[in-house]
Each structure stands twice: as structure tokens, then as C-alpha cells.
Protein backbone atom coordinates (compact mmCIF):
# COMPACT_ATOMS: atom_id res chain seq x y z
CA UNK A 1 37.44 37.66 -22.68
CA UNK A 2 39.65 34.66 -23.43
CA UNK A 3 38.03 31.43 -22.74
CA UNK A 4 40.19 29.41 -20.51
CA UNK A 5 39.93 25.22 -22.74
CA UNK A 6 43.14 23.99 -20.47
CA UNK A 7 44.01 23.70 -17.47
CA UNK A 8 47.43 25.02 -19.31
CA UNK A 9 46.22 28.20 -20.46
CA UNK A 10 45.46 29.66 -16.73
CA UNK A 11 48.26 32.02 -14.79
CA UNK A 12 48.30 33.32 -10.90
CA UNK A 13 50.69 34.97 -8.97
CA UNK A 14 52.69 33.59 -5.76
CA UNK A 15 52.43 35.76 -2.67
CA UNK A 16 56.67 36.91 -3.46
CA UNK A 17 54.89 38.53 -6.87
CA UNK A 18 56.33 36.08 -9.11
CA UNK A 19 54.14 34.62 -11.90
CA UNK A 20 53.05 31.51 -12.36
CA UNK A 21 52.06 30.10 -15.88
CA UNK A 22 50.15 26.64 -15.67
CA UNK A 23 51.96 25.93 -19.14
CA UNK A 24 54.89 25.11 -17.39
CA UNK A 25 52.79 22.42 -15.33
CA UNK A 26 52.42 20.43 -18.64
CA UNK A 27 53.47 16.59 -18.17
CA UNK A 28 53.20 16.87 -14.63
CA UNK A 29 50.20 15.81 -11.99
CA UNK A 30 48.79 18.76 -10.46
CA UNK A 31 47.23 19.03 -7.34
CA UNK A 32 45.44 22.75 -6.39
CA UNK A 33 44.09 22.90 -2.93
CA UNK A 34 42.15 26.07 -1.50
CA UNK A 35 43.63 27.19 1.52
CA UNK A 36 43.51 29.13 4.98
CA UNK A 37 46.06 29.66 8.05
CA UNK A 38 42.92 29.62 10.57
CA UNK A 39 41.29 27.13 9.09
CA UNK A 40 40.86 23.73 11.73
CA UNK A 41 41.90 21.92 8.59
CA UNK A 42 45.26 23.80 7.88
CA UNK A 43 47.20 20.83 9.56
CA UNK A 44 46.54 19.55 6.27
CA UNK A 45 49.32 21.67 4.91
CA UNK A 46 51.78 19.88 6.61
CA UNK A 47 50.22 16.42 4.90
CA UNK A 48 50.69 18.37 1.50
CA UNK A 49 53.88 19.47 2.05
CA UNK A 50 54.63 15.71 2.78
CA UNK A 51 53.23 14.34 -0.39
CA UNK A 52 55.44 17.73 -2.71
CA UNK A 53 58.63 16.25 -0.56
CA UNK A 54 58.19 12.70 -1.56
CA UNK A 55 56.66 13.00 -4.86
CA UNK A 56 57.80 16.42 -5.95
CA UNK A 57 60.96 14.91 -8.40
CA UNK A 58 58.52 12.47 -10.05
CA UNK A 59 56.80 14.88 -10.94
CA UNK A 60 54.09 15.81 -8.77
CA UNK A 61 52.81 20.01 -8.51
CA UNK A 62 51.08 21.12 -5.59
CA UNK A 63 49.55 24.87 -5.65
CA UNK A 64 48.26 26.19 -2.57
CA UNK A 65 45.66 29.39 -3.08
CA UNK A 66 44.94 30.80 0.55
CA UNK A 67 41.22 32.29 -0.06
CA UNK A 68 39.52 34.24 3.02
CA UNK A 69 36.07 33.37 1.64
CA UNK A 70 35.19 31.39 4.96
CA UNK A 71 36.69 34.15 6.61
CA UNK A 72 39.84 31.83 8.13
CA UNK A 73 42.17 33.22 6.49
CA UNK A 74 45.00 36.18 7.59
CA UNK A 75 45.02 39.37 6.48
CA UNK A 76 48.05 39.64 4.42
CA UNK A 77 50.63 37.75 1.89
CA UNK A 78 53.79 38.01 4.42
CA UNK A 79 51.27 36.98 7.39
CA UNK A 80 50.21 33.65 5.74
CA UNK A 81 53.42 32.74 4.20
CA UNK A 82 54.99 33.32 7.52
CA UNK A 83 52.42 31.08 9.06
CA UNK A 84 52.74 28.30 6.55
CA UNK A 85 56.35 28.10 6.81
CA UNK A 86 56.74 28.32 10.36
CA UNK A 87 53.94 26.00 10.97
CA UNK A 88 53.61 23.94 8.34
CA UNK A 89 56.86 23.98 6.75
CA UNK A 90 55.49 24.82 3.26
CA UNK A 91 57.68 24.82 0.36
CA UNK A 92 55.23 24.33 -2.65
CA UNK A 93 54.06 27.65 -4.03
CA UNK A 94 51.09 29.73 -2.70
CA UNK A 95 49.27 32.04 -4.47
CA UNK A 96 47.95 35.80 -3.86
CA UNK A 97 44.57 34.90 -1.84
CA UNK A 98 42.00 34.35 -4.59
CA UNK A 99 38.06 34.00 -3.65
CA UNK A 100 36.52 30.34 -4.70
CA UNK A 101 33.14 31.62 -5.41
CA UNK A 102 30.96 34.46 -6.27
CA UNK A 103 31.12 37.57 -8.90
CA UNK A 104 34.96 38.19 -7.47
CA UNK A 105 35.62 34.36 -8.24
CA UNK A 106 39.24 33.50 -9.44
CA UNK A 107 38.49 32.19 -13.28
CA UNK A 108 40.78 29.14 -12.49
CA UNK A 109 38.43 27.79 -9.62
CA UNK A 110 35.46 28.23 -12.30
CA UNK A 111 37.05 26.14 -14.60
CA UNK A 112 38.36 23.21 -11.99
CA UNK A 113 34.69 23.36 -10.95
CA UNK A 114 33.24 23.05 -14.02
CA UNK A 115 35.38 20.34 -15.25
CA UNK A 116 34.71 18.27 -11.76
CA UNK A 117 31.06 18.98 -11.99
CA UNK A 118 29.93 19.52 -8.03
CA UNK A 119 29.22 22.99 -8.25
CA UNK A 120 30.60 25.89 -5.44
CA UNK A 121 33.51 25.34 -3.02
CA UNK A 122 31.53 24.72 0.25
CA UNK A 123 35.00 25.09 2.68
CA UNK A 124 38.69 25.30 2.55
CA UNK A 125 40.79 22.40 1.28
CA UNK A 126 38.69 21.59 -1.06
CA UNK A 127 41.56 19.38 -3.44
CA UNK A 128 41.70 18.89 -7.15
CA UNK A 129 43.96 16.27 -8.93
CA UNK A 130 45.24 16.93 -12.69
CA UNK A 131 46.64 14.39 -14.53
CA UNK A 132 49.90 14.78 -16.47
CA UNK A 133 47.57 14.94 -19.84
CA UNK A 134 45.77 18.24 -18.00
CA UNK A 135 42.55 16.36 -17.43
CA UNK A 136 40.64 16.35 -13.93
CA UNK A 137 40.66 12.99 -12.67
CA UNK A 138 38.96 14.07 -9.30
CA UNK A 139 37.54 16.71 -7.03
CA UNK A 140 38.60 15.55 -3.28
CA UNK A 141 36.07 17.11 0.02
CA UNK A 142 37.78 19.43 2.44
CA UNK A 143 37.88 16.80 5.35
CA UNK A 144 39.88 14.45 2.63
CA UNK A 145 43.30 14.23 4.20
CA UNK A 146 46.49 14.61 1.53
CA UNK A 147 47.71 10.68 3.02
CA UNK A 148 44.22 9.35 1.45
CA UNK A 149 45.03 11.30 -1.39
CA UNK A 150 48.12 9.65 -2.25
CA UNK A 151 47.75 6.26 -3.58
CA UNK A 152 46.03 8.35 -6.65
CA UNK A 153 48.94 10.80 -7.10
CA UNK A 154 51.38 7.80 -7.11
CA UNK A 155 48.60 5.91 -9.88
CA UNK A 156 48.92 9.09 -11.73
CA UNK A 157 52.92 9.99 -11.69
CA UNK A 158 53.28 5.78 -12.87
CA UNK A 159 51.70 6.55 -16.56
């Protein structure tokens, strides 16, 4: 198997089926956020979709990957990009659900964890920032809103 050096070298797929290669994030700031519709923190979405809206043309990323792991999460792709839409109003891509942690792991959540260094995803919205260079400048906790986020991301997209 492959090992995975960059954060570059990593692909997914969004819930339409359509491929996503993390080359083409190259010279941008990334953020990657776990996700789940039931989740009491999914109002975060909405904060996130704030931050792609304002920031989105300098050249911020934002990558949501839905993950039922802490079982909050619904049962199929149409179902939760339905929900994030119509609730959220979510226009940065989502993912196929992925799991965080354990022998089924997604290979990019064992690489953002070992570059931040804190070990397993304890809960949903757990929130990495990449800088334009591809290097992890900082694991964020679940409870972290995206608005606390920000002043970072706009540090970041000013190099």
C-alpha cells in the first residue's frame, strides 16, 4: 500500500459520485471537518457554510465527511445531502460517509491525526486547518465553533 506523505496525495468521493483529488487543493487553506445531520452540533454547518461564502474566492476549501461513527448520522447519501442543504444551506462538498476511527478508518483521518498528534476522533466536528503549503497548522475540538475558527483561516489565506 501507498503511503499517503501529503495531504495532496489523498482522494474521496462526494456523495453525487464525483471524485475528489486533494491535488487540486494545492495553494489553498483547507479546512476538513467530520460531520453528522443528528448531531446537536450540526448547526455548525451553517457557521461553515458561512466562513466557504466569505472566504471561499480567497481561497479557502472546506470538506465536509458525514461519518455515522457516533451513530448521529442518516442512513443514506441523498438523506444527508438533503438535510444539509435544506437546513444548513451547504454548498461546500461532502463526502461519501467515511468512519474516523477503527480497522474501517478512512486513511485520510489517519494521516490528519497523525500529523496533529491527539490521537482518535472522540465526536463529530472535530476540525482540521491546512495551510496553503499542505501543512497542519491545527486540530480544532468538536464544541469549537467555525466563527472562533476564523481569525486563523483569514491569518492563513493573508500569506
Amino acid at each position: 500500500m501507498k503511503t499517503m506523505d501529503s495531504i495532496y496525495d489523498f482522494k474521496e468521493t462526494e456523495m453525487s459520485g464525483k471524485p475528489i483529488d486533494f491535488a487540486g487543493y494545492q495553494g489553498k487553506v483547507l479546512l476538513i471537518v467530520n460531520t453528522a445531520s443528528k448531531c446537536g452540533l450540526a448547526p455548525q454547518l451553517e457557521g461553515l457554510e458561512s466562513l466557504y461564502q466569505k472566504y471561499h474566492q480567497r481561497g479557502l476549501e472546506i470538506l465536509g465527511l458525514p461519518s455515522n461513527q457516533f451513530h448521529q448520522e442518516l442512513k443514506d447519501d441523498s438523506e444527508i445531502t438533503e438535510y444539509c442543504k435544506l437546513h444548513y444551506g451547504v454548498t461546500f462538498p461532502m463526502t461519501k460517509p467515511i468512519a474516523v476511527n477503527g480497522k474501517d478508518e478512512d486513511p485520510l483521518f489517519t494521516f490528519l491525526k497523525d500529523q496533529a498528534g491527539h490521537g482518535k476522533i472522540k465526536w463529530n466536528y472535530t476540525k482540521f486547518l491546512i495551510s496553503r503549503d499542505g501543512k497542519m497548522i491545527h486540530r480544532f475540538a468538536p464544541i469549537t465553533k467555525p466563527e472562533k475558527i476564523e481569525p486563523r483561516i483569514v491569518e492563513e489565506l493573508d500569506k
